[in-house]
N, C-alpha and C. Protein backbone atom coordinates (compact mmCIF):
# COMPACT_ATOMS: atom_id res chain seq x y z
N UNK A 1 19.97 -65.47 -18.85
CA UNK A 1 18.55 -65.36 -19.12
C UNK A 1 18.25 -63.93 -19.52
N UNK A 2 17.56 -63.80 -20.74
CA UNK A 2 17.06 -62.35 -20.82
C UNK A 2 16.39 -62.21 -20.43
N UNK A 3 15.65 -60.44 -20.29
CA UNK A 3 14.92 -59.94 -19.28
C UNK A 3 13.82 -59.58 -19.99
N UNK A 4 12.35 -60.00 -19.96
CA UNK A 4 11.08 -59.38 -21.10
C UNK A 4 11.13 -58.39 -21.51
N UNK A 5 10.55 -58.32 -23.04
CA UNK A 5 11.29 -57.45 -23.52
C UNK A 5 9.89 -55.77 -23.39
N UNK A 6 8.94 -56.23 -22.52
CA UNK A 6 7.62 -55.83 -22.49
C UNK A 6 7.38 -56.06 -21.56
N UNK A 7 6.31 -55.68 -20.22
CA UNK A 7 5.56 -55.58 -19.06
C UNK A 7 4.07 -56.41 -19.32
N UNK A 8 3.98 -56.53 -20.81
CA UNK A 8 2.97 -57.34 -21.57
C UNK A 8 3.05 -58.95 -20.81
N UNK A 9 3.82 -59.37 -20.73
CA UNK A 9 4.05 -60.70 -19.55
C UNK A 9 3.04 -60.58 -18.61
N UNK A 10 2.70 -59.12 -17.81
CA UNK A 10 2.14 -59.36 -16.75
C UNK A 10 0.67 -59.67 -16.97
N UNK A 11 0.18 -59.32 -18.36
CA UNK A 11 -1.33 -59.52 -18.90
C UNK A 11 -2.04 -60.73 -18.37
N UNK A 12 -1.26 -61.75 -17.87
CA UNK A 12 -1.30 -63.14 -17.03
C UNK A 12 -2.58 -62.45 -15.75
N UNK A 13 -2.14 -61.25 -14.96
CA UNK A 13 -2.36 -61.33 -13.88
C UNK A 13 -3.78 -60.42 -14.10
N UNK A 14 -3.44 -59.82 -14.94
CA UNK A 14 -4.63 -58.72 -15.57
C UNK A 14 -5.78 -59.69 -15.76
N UNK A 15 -5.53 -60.75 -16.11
CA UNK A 15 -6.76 -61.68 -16.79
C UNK A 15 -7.02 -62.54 -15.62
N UNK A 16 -6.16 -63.02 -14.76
CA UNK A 16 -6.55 -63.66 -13.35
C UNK A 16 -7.69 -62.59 -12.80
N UNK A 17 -7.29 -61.58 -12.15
CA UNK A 17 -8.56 -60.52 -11.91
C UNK A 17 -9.33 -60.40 -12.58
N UNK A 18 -9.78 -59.95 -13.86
CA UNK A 18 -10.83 -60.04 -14.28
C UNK A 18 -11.81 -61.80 -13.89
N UNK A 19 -11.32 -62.64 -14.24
CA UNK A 19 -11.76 -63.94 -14.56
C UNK A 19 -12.37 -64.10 -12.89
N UNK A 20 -11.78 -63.80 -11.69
CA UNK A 20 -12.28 -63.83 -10.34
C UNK A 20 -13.43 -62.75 -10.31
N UNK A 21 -13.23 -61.71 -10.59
CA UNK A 21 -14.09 -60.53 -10.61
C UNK A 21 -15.54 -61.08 -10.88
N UNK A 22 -15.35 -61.69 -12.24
CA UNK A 22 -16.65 -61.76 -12.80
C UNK A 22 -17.03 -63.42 -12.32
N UNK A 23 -16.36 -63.99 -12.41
CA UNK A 23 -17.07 -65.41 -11.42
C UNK A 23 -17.80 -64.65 -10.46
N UNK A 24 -17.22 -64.19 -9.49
CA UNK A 24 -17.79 -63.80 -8.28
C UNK A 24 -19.26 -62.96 -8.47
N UNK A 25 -18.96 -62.02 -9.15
CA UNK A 25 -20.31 -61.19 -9.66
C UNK A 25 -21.56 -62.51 -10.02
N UNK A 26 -20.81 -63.07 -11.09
CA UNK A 26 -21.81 -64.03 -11.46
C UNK A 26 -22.35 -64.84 -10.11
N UNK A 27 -21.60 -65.35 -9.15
CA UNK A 27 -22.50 -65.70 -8.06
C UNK A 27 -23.09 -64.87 -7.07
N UNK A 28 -22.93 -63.53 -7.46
CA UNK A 28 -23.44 -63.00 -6.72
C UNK A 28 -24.94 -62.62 -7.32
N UNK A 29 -24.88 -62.36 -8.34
CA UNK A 29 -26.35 -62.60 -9.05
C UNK A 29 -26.96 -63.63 -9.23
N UNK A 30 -26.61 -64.51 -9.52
CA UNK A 30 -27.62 -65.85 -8.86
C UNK A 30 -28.49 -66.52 -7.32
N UNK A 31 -26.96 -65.83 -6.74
CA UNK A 31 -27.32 -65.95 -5.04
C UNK A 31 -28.17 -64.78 -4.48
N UNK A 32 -27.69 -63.60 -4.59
CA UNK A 32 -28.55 -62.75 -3.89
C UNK A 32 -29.28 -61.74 -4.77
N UNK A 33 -30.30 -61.38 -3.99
CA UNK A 33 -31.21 -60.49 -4.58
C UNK A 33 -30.81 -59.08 -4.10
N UNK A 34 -30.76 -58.01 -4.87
CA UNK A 34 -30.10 -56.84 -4.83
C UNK A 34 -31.15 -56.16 -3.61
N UNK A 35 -30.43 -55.86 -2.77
CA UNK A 35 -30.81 -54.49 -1.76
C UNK A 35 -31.40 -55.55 -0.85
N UNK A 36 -31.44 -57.03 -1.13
CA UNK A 36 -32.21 -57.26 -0.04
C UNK A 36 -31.76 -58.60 0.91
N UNK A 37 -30.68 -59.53 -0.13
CA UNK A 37 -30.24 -60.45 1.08
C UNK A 37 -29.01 -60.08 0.99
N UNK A 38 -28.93 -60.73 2.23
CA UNK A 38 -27.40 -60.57 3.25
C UNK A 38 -26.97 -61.54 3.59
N UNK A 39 -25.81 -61.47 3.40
CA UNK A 39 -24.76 -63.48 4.12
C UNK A 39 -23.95 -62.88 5.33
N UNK A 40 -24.15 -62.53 6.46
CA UNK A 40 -23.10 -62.38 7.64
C UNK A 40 -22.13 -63.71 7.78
N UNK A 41 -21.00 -63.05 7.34
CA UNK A 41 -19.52 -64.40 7.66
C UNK A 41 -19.18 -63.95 9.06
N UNK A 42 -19.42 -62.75 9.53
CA UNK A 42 -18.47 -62.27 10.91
C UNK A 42 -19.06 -61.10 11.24
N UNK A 43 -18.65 -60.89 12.30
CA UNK A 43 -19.07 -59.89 12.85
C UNK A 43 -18.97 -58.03 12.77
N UNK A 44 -18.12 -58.09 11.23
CA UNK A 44 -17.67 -57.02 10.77
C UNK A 44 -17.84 -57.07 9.07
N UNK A 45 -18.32 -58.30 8.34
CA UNK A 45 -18.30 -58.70 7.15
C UNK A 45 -19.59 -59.22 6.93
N UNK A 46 -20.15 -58.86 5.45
CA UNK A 46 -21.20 -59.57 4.95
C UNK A 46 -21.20 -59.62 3.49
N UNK A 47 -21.81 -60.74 3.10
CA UNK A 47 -21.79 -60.74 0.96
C UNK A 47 -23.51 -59.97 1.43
N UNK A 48 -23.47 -59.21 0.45
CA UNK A 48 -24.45 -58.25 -0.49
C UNK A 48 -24.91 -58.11 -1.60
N UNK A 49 -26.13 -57.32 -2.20
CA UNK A 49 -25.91 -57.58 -3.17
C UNK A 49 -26.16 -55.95 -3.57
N UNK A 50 -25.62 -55.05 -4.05
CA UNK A 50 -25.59 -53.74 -4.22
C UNK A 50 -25.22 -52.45 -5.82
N UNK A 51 -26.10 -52.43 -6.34
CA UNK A 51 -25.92 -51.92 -7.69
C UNK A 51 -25.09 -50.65 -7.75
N UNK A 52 -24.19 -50.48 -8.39
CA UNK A 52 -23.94 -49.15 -8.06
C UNK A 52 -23.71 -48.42 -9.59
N UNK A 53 -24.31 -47.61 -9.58
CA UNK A 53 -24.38 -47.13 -11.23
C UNK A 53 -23.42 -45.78 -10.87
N UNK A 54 -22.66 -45.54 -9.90
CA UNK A 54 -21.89 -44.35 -10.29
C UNK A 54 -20.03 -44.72 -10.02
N UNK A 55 -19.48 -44.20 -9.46
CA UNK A 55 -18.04 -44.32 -9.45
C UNK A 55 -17.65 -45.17 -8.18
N UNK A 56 -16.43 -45.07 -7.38
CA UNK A 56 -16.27 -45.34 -6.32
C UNK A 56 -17.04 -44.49 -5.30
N UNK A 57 -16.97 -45.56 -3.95
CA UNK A 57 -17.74 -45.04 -3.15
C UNK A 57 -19.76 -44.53 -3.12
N UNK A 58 -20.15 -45.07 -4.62
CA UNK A 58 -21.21 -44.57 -5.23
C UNK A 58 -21.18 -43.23 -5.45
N UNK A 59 -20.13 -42.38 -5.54
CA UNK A 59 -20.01 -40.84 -6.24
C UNK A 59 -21.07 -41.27 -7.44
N UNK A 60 -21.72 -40.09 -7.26
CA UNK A 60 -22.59 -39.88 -8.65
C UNK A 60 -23.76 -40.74 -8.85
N UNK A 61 -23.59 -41.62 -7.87
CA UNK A 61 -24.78 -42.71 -8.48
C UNK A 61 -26.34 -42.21 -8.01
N UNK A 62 -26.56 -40.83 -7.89
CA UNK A 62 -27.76 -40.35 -7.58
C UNK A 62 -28.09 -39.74 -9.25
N UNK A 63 -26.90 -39.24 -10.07
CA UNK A 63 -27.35 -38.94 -11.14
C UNK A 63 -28.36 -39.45 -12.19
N UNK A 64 -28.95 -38.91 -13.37
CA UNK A 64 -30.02 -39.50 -14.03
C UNK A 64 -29.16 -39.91 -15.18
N UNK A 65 -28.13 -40.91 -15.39
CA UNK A 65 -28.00 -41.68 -15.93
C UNK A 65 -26.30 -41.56 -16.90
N UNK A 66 -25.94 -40.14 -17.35
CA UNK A 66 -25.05 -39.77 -18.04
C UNK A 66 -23.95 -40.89 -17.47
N UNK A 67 -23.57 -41.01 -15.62
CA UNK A 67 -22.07 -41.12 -15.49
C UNK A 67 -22.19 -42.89 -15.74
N UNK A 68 -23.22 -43.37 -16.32
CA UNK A 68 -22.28 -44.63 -16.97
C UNK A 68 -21.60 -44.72 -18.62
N UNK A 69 -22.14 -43.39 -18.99
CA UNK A 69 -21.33 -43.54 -20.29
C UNK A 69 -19.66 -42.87 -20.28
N UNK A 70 -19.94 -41.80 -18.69
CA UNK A 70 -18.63 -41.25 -18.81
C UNK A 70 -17.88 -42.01 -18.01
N UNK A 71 -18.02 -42.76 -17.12
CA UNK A 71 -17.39 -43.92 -16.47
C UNK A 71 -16.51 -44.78 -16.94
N UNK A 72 -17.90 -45.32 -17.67
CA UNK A 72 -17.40 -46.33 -19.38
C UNK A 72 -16.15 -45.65 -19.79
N UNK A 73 -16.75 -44.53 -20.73
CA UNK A 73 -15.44 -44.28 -21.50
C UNK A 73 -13.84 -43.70 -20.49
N UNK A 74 -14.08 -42.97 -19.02
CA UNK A 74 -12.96 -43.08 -18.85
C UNK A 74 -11.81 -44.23 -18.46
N UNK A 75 -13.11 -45.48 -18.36
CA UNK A 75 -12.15 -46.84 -18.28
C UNK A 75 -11.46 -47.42 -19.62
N UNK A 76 -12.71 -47.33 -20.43
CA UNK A 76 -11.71 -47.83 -21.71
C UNK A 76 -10.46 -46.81 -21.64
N UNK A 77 -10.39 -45.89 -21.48
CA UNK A 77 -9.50 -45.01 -22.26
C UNK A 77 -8.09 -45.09 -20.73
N UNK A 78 -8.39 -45.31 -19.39
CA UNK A 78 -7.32 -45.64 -18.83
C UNK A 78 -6.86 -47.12 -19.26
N UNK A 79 -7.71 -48.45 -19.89
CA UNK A 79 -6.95 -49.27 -20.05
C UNK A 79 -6.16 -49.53 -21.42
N UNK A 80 -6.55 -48.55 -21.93
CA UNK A 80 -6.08 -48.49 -23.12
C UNK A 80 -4.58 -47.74 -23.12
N UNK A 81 -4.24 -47.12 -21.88
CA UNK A 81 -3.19 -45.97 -21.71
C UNK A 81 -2.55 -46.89 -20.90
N UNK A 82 -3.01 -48.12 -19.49
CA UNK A 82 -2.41 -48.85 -19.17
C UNK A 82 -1.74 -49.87 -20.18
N UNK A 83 -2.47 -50.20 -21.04
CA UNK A 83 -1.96 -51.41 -22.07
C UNK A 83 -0.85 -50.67 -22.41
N UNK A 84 -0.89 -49.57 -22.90
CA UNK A 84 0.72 -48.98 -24.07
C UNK A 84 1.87 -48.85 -22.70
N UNK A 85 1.24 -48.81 -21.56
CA UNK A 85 2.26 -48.38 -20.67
C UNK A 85 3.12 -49.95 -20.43
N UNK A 86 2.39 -50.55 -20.21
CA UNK A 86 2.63 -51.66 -20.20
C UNK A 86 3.76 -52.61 -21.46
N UNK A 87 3.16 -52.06 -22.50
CA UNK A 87 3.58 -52.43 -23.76
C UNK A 87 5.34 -51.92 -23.73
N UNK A 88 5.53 -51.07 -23.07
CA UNK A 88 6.41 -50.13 -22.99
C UNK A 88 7.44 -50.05 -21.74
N UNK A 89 7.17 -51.10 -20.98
CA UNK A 89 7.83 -51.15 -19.44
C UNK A 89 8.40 -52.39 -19.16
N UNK A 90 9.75 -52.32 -18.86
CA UNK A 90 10.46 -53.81 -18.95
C UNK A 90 11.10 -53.57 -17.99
N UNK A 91 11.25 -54.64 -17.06
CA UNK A 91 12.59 -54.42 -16.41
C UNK A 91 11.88 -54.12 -14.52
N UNK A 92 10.49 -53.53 -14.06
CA UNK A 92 10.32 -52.91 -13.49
C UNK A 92 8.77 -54.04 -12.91
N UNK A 93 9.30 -55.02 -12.65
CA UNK A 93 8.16 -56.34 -12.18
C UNK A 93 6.92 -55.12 -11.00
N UNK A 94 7.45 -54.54 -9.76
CA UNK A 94 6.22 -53.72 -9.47
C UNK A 94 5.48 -53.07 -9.82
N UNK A 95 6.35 -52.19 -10.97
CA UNK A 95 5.37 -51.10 -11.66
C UNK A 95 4.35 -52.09 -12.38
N UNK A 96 4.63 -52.86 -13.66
CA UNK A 96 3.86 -53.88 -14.33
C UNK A 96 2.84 -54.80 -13.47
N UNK A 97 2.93 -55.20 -12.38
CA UNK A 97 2.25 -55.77 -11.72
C UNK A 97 1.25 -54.70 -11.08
N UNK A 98 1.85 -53.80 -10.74
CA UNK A 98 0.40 -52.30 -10.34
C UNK A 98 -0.36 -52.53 -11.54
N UNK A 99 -0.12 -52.04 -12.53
CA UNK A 99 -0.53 -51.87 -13.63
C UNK A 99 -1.68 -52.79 -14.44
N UNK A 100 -1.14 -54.10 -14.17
CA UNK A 100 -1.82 -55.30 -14.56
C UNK A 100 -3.10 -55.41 -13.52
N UNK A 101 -2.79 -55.22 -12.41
CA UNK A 101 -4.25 -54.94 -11.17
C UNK A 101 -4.82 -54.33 -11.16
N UNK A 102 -5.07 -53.06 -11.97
CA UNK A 102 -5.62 -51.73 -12.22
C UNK A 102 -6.43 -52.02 -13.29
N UNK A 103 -5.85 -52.42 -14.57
CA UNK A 103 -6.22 -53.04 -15.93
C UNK A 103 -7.21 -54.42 -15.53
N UNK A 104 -6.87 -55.09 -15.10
CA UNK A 104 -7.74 -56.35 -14.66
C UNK A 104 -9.06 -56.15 -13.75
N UNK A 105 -9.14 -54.73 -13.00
CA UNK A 105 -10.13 -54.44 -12.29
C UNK A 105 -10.90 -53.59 -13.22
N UNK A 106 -10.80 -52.49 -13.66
CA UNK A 106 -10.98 -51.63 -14.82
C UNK A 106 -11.98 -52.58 -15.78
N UNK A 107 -11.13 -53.53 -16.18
CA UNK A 107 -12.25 -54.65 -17.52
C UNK A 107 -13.30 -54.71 -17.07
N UNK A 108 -13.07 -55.44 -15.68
CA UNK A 108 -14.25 -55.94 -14.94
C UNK A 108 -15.47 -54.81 -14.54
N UNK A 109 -15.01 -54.11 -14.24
CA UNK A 109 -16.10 -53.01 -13.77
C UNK A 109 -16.67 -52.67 -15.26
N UNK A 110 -15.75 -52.64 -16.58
CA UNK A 110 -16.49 -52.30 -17.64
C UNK A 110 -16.99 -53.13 -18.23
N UNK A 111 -16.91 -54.58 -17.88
CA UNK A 111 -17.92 -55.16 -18.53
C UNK A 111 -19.41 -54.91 -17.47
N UNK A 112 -19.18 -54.90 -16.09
CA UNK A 112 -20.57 -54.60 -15.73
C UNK A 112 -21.05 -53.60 -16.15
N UNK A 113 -20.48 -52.55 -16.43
CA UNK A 113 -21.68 -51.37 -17.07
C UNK A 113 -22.22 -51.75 -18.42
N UNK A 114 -20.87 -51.93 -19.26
CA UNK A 114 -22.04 -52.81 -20.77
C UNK A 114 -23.13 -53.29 -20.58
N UNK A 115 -22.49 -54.70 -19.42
CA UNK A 115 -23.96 -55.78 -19.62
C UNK A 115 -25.03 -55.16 -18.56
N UNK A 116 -24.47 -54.69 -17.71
CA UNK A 116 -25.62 -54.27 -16.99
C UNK A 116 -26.05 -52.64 -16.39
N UNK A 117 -25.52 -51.33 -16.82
CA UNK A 117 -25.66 -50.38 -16.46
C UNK A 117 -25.38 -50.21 -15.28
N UNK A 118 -24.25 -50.40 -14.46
CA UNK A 118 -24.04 -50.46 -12.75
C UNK A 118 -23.12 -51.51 -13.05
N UNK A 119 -21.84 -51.57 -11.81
CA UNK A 119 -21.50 -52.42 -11.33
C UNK A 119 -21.88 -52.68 -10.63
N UNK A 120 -21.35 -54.29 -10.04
CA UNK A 120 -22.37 -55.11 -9.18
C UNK A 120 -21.06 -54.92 -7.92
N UNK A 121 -21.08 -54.56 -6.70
CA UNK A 121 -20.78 -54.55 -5.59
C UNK A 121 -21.17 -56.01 -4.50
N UNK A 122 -19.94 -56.37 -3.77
CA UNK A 122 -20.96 -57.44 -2.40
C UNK A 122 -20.32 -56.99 -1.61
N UNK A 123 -19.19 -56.69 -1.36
CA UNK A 123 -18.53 -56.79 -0.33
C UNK A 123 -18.61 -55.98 0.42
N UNK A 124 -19.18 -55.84 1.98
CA UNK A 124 -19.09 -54.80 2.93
C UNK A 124 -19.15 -55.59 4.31
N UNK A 125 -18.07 -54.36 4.50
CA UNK A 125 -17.46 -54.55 6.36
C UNK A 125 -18.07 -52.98 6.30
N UNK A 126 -18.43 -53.77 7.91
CA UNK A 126 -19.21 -52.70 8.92
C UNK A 126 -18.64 -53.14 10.04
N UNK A 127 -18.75 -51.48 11.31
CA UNK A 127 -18.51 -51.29 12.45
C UNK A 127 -19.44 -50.77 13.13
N UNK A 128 -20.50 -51.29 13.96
CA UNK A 128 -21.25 -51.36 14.69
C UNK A 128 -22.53 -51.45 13.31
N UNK A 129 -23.14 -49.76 13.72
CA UNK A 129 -24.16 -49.22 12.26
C UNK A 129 -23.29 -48.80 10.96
N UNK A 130 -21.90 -48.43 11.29
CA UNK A 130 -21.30 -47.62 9.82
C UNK A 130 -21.14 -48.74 9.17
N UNK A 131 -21.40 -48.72 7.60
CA UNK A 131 -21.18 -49.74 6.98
C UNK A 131 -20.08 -48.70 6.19
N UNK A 132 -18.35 -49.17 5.53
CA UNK A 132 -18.14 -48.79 4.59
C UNK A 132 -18.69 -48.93 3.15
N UNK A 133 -18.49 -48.70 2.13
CA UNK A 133 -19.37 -48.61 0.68
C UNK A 133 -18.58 -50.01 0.60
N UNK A 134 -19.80 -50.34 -0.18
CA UNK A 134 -19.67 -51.79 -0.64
C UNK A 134 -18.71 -51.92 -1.64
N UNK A 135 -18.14 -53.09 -2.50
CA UNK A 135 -17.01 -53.15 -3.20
C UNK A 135 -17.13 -54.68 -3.72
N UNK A 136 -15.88 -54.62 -4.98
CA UNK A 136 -15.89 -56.25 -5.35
C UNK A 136 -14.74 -56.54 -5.88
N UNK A 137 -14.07 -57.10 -6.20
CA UNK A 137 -12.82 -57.85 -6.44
C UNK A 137 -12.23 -56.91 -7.59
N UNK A 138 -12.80 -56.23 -8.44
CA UNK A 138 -12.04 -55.33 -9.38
C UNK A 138 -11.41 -54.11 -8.42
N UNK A 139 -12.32 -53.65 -7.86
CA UNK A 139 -12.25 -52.59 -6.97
C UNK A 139 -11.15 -53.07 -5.80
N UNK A 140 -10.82 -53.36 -5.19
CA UNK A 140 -9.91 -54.40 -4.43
C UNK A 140 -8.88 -54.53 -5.50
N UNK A 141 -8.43 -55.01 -6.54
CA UNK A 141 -7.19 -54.79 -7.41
C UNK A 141 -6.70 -53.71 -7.46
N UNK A 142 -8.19 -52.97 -8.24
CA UNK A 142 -7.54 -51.29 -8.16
C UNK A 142 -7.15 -50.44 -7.19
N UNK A 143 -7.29 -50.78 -5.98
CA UNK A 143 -6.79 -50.26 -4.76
C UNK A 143 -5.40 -50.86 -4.86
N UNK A 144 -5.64 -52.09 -4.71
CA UNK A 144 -4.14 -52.46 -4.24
C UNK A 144 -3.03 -52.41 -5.45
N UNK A 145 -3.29 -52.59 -6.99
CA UNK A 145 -2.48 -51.75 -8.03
C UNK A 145 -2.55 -50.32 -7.67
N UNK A 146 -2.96 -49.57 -7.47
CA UNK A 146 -2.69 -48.01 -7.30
C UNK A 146 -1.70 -47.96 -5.69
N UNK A 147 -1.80 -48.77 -4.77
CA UNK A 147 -1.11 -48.84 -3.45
C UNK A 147 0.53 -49.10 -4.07
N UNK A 148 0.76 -50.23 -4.74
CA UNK A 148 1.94 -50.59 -5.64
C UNK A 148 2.37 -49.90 -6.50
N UNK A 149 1.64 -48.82 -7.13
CA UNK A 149 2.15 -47.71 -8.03
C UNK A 149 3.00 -46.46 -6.93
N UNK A 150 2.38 -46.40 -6.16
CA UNK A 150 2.79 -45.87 -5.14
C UNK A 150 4.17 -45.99 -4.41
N UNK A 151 4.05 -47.26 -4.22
CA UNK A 151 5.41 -48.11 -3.32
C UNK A 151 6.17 -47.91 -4.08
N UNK A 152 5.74 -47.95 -5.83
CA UNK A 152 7.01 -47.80 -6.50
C UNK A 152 7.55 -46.85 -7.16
N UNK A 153 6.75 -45.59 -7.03
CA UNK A 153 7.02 -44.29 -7.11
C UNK A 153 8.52 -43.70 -5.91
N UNK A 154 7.93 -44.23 -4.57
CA UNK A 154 9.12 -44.40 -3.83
C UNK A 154 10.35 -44.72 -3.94
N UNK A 155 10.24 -46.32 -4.10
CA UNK A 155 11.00 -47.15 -4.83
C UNK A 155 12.51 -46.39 -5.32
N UNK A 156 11.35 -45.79 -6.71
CA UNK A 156 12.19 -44.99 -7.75
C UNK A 156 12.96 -43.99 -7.37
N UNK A 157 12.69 -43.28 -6.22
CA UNK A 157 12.64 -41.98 -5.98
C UNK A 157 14.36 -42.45 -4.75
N UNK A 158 13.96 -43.84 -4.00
CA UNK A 158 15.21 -44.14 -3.28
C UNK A 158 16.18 -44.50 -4.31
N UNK A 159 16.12 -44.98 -5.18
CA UNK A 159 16.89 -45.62 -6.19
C UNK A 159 17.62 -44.56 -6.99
N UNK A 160 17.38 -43.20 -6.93
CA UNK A 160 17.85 -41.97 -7.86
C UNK A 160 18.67 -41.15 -6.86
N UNK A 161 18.29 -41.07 -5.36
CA UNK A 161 18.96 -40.92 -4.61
C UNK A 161 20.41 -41.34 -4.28
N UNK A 162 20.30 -42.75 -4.03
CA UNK A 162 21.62 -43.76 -4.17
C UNK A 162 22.23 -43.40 -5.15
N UNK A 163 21.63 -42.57 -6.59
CA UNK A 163 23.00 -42.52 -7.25
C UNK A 163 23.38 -41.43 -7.48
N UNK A 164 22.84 -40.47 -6.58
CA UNK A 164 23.31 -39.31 -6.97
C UNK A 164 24.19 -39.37 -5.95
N UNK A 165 24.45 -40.01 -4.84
CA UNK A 165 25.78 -39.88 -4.25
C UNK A 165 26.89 -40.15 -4.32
């Protein structure tokens, strides 16, 4: 069996995330009204509904308006640097799969700023009063693709070892 000849294979998973991302958004705008209802599942979890017009964590989102164009463009321009990386990586199923989770979250957050100036956030766990910053299924890829870029930075790093002995 040959081995792909491209990391482009993983575009499968890139488009699974997006396609969840934005379902979900979409029910989350139908279902809740921003800033003001709440779904408690548990005692540490609730769906939300929370605009966030600046970066992670809401960095920036107090600004008067600039960081959704620079947002914007630094996503196009990382998925555009993920795609060639991608285009370009065979052989290396973790790295491509980071990659594809990063890219698939990335879309998603940039189509919410197109269509709507802000991404749309629900997700927040809280401990007692602290609530962490809210979040949504792109954001959640991109964590866990950047966690896997990671693992496999390691990875690499045991693998160069072994042969230098």
């Amino acid at each position: 069996m040959t081995a792909p000849r491209s990391g482009l294979v993983w575009l499968w998973l890139a488009g699974l995330v997006l396609v969840l991302d934005q379902l979900t958004k979409l029910w989350v705008l139908d279902a809740l009204v921003a800033y003001v209802d709440v779904i408690p599942l548990t005692g540490f979890f609730n769906l939300v509904h929370v605009r966030n017009t600046g970066a992670a964590f809401s960095l920036f989102a107090d600004q008067p308006g600039w960081q959704r164009w620079f947002f914007l463009g630094i996503a196009v321009i990382a998925s555009a640097v993920i795609y060639f990386l991608l285009k370009k990586t065979a052989g290396r199923p973790l790295f491509s799969a980071a990659l594809a989770l990063i890219l698939g979250g990335a879309v998603g957050n940039v189509i919410d700023r197109v269509l709507y100036g802000y991404v749309i956030d629900f997700l927040d766990f809280y401990l007692g009063v602290w609530h962490f910053p809210a979040f949504n299924v792109a954001d959640s890829a991109i964590t866990v693709g950047a966690t896997l870029l990671i693992l496999d930075s390691f990875r690499g790093r045991a693998s160069g070892l072994e042969q230098r002995s």
